[in-house]
Protein backbone atom coordinates (compact mmCIF):
# COMPACT_ATOMS: atom_id res chain seq x y z
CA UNK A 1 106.06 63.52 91.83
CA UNK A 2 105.92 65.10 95.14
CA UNK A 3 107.29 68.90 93.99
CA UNK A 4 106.84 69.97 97.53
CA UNK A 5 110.36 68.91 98.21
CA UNK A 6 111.74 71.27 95.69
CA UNK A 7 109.84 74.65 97.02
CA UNK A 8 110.67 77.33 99.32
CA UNK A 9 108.60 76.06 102.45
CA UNK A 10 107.73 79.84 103.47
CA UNK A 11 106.47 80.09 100.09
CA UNK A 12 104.62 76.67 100.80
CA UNK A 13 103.49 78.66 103.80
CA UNK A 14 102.00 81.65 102.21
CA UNK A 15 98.48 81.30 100.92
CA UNK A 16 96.61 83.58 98.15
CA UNK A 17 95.28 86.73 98.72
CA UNK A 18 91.85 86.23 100.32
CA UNK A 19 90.85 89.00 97.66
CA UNK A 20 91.08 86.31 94.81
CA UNK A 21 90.34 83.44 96.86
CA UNK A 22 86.73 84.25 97.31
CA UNK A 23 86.47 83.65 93.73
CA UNK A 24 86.46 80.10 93.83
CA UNK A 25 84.08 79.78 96.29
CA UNK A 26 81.03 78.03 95.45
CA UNK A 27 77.75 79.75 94.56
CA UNK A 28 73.90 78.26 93.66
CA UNK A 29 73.48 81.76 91.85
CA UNK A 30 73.92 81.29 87.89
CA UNK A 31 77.53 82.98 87.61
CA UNK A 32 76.04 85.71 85.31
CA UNK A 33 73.30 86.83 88.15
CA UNK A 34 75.99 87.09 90.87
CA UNK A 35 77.17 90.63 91.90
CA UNK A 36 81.00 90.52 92.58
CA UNK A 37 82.08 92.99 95.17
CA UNK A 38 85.60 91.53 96.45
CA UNK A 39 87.94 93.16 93.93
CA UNK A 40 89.04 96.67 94.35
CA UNK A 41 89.71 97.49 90.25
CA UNK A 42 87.33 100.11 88.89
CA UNK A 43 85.03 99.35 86.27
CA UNK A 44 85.09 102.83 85.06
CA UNK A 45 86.96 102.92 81.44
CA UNK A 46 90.28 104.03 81.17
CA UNK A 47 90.12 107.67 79.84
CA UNK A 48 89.97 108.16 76.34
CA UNK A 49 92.62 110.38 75.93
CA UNK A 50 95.26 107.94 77.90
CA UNK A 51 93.78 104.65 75.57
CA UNK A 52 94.82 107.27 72.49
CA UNK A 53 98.45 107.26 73.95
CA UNK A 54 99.31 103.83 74.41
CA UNK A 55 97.84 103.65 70.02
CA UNK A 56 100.46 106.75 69.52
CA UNK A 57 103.26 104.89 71.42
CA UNK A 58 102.70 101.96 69.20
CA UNK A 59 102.96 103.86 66.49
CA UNK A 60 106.30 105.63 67.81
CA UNK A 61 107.38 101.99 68.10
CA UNK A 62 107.75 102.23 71.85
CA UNK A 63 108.34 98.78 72.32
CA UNK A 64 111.89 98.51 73.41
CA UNK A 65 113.32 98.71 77.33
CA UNK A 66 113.52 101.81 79.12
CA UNK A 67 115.80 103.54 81.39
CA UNK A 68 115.61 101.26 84.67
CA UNK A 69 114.43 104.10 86.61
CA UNK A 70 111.65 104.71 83.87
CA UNK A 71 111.88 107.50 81.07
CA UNK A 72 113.15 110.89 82.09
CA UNK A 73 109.79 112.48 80.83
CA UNK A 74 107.63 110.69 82.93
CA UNK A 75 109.85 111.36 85.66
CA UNK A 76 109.69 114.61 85.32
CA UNK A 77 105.94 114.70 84.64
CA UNK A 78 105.71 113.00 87.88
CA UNK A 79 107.33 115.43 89.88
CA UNK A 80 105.12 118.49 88.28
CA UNK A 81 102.37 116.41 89.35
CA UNK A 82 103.29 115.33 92.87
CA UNK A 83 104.15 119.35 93.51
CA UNK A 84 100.77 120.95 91.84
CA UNK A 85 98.26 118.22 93.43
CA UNK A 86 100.12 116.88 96.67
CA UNK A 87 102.76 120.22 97.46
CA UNK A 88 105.41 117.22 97.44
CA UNK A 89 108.50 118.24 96.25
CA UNK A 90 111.21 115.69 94.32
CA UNK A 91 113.43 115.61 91.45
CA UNK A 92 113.16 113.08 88.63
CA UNK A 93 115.94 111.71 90.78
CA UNK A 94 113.77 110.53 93.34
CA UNK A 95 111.22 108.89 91.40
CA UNK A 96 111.24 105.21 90.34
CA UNK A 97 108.85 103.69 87.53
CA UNK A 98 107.57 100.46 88.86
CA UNK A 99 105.77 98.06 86.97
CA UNK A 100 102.40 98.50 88.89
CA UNK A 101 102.10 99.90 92.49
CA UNK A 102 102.78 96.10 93.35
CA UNK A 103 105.86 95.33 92.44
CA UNK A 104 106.92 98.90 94.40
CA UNK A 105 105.60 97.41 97.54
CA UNK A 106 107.64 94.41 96.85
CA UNK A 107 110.52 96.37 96.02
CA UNK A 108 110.76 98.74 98.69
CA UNK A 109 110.19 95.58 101.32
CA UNK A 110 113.10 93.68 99.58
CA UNK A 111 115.33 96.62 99.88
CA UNK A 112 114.72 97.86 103.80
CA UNK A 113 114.08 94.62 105.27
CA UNK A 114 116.26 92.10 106.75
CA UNK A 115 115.57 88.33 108.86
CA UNK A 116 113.58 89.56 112.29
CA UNK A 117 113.82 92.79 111.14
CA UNK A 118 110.03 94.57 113.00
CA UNK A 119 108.35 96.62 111.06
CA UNK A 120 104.90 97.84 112.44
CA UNK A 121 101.43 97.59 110.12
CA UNK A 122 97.91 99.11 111.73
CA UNK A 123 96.00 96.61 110.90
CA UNK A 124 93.02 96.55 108.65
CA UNK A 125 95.61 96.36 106.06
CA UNK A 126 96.10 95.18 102.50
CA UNK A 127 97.17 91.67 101.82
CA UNK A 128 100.08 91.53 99.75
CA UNK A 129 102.15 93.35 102.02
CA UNK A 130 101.91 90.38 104.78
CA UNK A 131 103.08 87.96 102.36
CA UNK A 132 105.88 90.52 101.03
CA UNK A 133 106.74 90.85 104.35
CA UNK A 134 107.09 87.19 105.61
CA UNK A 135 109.12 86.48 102.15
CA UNK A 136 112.13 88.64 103.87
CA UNK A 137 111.35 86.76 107.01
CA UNK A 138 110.76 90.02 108.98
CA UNK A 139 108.49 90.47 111.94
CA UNK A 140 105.09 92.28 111.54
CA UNK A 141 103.96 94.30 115.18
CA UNK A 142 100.21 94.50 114.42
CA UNK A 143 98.38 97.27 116.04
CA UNK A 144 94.46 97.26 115.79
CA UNK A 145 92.65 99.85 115.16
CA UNK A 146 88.68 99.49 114.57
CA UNK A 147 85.67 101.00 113.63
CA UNK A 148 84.78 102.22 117.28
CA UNK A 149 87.71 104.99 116.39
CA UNK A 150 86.88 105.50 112.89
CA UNK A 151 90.33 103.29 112.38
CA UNK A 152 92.43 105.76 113.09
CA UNK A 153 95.82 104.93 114.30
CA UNK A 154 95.91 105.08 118.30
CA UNK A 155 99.33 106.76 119.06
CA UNK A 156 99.24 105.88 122.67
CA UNK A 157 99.54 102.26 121.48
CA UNK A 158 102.14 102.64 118.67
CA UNK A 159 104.06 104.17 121.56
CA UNK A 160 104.14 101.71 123.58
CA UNK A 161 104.94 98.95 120.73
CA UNK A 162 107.97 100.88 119.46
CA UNK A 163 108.88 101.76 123.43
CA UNK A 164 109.14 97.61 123.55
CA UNK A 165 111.35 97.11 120.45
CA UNK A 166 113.42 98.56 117.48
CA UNK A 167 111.41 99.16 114.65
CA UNK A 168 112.90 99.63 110.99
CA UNK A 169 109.98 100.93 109.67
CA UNK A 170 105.97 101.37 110.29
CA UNK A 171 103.26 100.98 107.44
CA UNK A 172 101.01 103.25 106.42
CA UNK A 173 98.10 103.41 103.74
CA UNK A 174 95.85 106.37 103.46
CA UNK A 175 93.19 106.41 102.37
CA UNK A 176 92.78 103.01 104.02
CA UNK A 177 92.62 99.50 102.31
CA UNK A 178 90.07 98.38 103.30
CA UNK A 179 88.62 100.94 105.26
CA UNK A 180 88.85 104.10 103.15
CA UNK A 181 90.30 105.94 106.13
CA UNK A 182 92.35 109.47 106.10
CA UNK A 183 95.18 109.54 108.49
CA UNK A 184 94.30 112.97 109.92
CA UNK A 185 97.46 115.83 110.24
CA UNK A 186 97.63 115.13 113.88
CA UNK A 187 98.53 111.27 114.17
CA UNK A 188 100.89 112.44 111.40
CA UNK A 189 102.26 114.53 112.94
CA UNK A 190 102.55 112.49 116.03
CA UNK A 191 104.02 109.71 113.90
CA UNK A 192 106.64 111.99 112.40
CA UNK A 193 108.27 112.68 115.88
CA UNK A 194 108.15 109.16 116.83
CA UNK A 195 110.11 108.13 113.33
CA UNK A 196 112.64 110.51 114.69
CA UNK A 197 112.65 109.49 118.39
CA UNK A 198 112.89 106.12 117.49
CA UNK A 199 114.32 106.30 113.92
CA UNK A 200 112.41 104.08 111.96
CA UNK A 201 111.09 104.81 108.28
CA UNK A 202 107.78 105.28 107.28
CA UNK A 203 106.13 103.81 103.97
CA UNK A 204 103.36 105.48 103.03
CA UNK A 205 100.91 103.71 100.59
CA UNK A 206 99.43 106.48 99.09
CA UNK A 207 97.49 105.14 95.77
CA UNK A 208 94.42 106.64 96.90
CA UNK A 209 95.33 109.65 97.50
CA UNK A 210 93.29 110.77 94.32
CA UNK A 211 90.37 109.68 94.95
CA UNK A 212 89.18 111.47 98.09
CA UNK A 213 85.14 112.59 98.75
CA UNK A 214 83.21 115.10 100.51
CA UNK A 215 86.02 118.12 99.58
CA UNK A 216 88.37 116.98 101.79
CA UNK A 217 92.35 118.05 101.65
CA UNK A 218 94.09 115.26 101.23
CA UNK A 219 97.96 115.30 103.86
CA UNK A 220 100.64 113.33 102.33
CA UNK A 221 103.31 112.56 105.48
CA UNK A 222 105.98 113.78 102.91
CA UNK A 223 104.92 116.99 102.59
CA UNK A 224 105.48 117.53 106.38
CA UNK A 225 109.37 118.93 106.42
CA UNK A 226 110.58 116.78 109.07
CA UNK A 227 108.97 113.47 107.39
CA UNK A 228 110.64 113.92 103.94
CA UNK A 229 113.80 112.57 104.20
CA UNK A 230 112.27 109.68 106.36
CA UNK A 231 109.36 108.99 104.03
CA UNK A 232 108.99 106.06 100.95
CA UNK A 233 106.01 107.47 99.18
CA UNK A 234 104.39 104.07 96.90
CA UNK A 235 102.05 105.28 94.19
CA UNK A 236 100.12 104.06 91.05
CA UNK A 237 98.26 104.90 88.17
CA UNK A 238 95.68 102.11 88.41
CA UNK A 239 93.23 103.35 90.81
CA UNK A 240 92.59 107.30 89.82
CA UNK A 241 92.82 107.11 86.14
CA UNK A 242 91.12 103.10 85.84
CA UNK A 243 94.77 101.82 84.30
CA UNK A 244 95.04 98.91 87.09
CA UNK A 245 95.75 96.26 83.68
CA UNK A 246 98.62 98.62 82.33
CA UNK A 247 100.59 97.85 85.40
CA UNK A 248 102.41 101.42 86.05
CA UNK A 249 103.38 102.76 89.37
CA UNK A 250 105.97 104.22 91.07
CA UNK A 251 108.14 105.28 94.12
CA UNK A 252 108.92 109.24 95.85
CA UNK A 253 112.16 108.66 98.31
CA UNK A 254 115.53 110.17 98.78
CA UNK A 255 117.83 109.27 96.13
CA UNK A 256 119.98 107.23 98.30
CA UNK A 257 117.36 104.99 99.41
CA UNK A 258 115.76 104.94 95.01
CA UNK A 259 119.73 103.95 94.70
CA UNK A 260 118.92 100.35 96.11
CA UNK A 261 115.51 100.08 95.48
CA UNK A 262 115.92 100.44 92.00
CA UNK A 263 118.67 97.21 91.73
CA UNK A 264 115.52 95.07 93.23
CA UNK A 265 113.22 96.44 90.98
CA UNK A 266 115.20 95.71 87.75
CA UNK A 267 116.07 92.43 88.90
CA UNK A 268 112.53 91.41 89.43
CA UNK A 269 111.15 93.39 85.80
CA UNK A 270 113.72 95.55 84.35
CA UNK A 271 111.92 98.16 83.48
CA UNK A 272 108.11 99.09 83.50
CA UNK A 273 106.13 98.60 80.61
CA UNK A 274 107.60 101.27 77.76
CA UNK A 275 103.76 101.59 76.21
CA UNK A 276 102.67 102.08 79.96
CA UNK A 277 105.06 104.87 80.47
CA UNK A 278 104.08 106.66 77.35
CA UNK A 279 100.57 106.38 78.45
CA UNK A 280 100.87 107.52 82.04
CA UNK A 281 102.96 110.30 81.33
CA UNK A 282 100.47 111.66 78.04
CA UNK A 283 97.57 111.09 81.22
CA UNK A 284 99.75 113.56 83.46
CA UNK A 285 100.89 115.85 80.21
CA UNK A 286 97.24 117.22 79.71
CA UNK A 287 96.21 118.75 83.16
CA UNK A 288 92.67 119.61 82.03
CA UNK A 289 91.91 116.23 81.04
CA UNK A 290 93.30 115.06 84.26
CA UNK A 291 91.79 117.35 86.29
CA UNK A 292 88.04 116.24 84.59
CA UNK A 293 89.30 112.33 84.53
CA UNK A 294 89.77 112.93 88.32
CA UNK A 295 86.73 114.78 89.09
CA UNK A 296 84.47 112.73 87.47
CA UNK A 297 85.58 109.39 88.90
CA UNK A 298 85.53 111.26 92.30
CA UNK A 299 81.96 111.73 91.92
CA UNK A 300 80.65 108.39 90.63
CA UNK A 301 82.54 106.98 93.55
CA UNK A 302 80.93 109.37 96.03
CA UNK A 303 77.47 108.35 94.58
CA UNK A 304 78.05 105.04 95.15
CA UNK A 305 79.45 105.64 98.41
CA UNK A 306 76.52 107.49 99.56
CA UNK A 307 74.28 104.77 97.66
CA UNK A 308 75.67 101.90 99.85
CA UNK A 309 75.85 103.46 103.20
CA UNK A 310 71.82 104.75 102.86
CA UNK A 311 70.83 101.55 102.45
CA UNK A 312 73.64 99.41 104.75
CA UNK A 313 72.78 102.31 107.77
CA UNK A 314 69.19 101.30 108.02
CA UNK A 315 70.62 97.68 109.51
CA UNK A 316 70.86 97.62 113.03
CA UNK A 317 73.34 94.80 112.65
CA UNK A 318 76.30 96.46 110.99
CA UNK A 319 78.75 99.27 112.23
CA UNK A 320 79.91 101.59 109.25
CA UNK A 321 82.92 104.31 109.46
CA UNK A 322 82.48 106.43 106.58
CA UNK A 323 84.99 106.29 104.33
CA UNK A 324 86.78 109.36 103.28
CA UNK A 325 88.60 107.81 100.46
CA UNK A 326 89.53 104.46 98.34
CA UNK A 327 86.04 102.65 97.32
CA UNK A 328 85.98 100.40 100.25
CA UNK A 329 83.08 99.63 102.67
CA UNK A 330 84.25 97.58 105.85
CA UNK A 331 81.66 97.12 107.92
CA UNK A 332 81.25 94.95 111.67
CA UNK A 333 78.77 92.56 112.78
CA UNK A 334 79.42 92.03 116.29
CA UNK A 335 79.61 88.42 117.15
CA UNK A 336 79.49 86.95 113.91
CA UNK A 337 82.38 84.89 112.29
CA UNK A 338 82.27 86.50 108.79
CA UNK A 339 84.57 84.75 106.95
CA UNK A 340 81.78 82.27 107.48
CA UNK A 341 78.75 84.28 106.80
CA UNK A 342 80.60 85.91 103.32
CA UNK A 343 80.66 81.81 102.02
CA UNK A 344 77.04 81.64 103.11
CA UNK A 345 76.12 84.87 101.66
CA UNK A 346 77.95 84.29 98.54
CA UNK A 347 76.31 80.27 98.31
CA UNK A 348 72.74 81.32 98.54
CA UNK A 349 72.67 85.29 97.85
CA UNK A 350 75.28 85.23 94.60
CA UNK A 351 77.26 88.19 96.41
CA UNK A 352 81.14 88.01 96.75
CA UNK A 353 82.49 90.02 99.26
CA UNK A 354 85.55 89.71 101.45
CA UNK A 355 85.90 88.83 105.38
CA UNK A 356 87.96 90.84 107.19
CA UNK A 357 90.40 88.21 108.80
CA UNK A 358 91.95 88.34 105.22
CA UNK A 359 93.21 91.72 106.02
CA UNK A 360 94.54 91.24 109.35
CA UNK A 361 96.38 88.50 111.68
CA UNK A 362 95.62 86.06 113.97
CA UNK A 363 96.50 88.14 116.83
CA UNK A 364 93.37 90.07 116.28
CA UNK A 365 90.72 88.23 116.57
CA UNK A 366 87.93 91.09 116.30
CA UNK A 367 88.88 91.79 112.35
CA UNK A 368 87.10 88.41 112.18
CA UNK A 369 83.28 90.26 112.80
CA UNK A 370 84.28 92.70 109.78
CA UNK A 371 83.79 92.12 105.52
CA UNK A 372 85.18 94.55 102.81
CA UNK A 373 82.51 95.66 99.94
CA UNK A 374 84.10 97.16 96.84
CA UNK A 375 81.79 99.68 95.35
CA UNK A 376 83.38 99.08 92.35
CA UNK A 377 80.10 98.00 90.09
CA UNK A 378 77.35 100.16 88.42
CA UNK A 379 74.60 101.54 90.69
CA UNK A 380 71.98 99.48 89.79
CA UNK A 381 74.07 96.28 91.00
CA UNK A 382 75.15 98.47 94.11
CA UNK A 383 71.87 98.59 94.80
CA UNK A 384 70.48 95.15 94.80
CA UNK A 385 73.92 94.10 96.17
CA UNK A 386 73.61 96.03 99.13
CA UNK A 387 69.81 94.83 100.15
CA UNK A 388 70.85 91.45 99.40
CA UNK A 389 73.57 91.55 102.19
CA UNK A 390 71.08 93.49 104.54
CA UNK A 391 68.21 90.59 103.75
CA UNK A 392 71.37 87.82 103.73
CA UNK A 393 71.55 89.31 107.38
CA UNK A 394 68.41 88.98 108.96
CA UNK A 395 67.98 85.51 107.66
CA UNK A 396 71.50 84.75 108.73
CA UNK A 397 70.96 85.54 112.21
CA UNK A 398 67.89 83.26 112.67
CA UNK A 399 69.66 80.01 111.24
């Protein structure tokens, strides 16, 4: 039977994250010698104090539904959080459990946007959010940013894209996926008094905001007075405390805009996972534990950080901007189609990574000289990884 008929042709229309579809490319490397650097989920346990929770919520048989907003004491641990490491202020009011950081992007798209609806994404960006976004048959404005400017967000250009059109909203993650980028305090600010000038909302992807290197403060937009009320904040526990499979996130907005979120949210999982919750609020709970959990995946990621780039900046071929946050590399090679090199270098080197037109759009056409590298894999595989791609290089270039 032809089941085409019976499906959703923008679904029909919307392929698979390039992030998983790498997978299935083929490789001549024996599956267990290949070094997989496409996937941003840290390999780093989950700490043991959290893995002790979800065992004691088992045993407190927390197995039944929640409160659709998620349980008041994670709520609240949330906010005591958010206030002591961010200076963000909300009530348990203002915060919505999610069932993974995921399903709050979806959620928060669902509820703001509308058919041709714009909404503006700088683009490197992450996946998911194009496909959430074509789902409600909205409009993305892309603006580029690059490596040249470290990615950062040219203002003089978002001005004159929302001078064009309305705008419900503009995108923001930071630190940047895939670039690892910090949105410094001065485009914020700059992008607060456009959201007023031109009243749009801002959603600010902040998942990463944990996992920041070299001592750097990290500036939520929410914490700037004039950006609160105008602000969707969409967090998770997967990335800082290495809980990506317990699927727990969540979302910091005015309670009139968590009002409607909320109704999407339920409809699409109820609730979040109740053994989750337990867990992610025991992970908050114990601030010295956090506080170590935190520091100590900071560093290993730093390492490997500095690891990658000592060996990648010795290659005259590839532009790096260091990233300040995240675990992402995403380097340029000028003049070379990568989406075509990463199948090569995957084929005969055994090394996944991802090309860069799989975080960007058609309209530009440089992403396509870019790859993402994950530094998401012990040391010693970081290693070997990253001369493989530097050898992969030279040879590539004299095919």
């Amino acid at each position: 039977m032809f089941y085409d008929q019976f499906m959703n042709p923008v679904v029909l229309d919307t392929p698979i994250s390039g992030i998983r579809l790498v997978n299935s490319w083929e490789s001549k490397i024996p599956l267990k010698e290949q070094i997989h650097l496409n996937i941003g989920q840290p390999d780093l346990s989950t700490p043991a104090y959290i893995k002790e929770a979800v065992v004691d919520a088992l045993n407190k048989n927390l197995t039944r539904y929640t409160d659709l907003m998620g349980e008041e004491y994670l709520r609240k641990a949330i906010v005591a959080f958010q206030q002591a490491f961010h200076n963000l202020t909300y009530s348990p009011r203002e915060v919505l459990v999610t069932a993974g950081g995921q399903s709050a992007i979806f959620a928060v798209l669902k509820a703001i946007l509308s058919p041709n609806d714009n909404i503006i994404i700088p683009f490197p960006s992450y996946p998911p959010y194009i496909n959430a976004i074509k789902y409600n048959d909205a409009k993305i404005l892309p603006l580029e940013t690059t490596v040249n400017d470290n990615f950062n967000i040219d203002t003089g250009k978002l001005r004159s894209i929302l001078e064009k059109e309305p705008v419900k909203a503009l995108l923001l993650i930071s630190p940047g996926n895939p670039t690892g980028t910090i949105i410094p305090k001065k485009s914020l600010q700059e992008i607060i008094d456009f959201s007023v000038e031109f009243n749009f909302l801002i959603i600010s992807d902040e998942i990463y905001s944990d996992i920041i290197f070299d001592d750097l403060a990290y500036p939520s937009i929410a914490a700037f007075p004039e950006a609160w009320e105008r602000t969707i904040i969409i967090q998770s526990f997967s990335k800082m405390l290495s809980m990506c499979g317990f699927r727990i996130g969540y979302i910091l907005a005015p309670s009139p805009i968590i009002d409607q979120i909320k109704v999407i949210h339920h409809t699409m999982n109820i609730c979040a996972n109740n053994l989750a919750q337990y867990a992610a609020y025991k992970a908050l709970e114990d601030r010295n534990q956090l506080k170590r959990s935190i520091s100590e995946l900071v560093k290993t990621y730093q390492d490997r950080r500095d690891l990658c780039l000592e060996i990648l900046t010795k290659s005259d071929t590839l532009s790096i901007s260091k990233p300040r946050g995240a675990f992402y590399l995403f380097p340029k090679v000028a003049n070379l189609d990568m989406t075509i090199f990463c199948k090569w270098l995957k084929y005969n080197y055994g090394v996944t990574t991802v090309p860069g037109s799989y975080f960007s759009t058609e309209q530009i056409e440089e992403h396509n000289q870019y790859f993402r590298i994950c530094f998401t894999a012990e040391k010693e595989q970081l290693h070997l990884g990253m001369k493989k791609i530097v050898s992969a290089l030279e040879e590539y270039k004299k095919t």
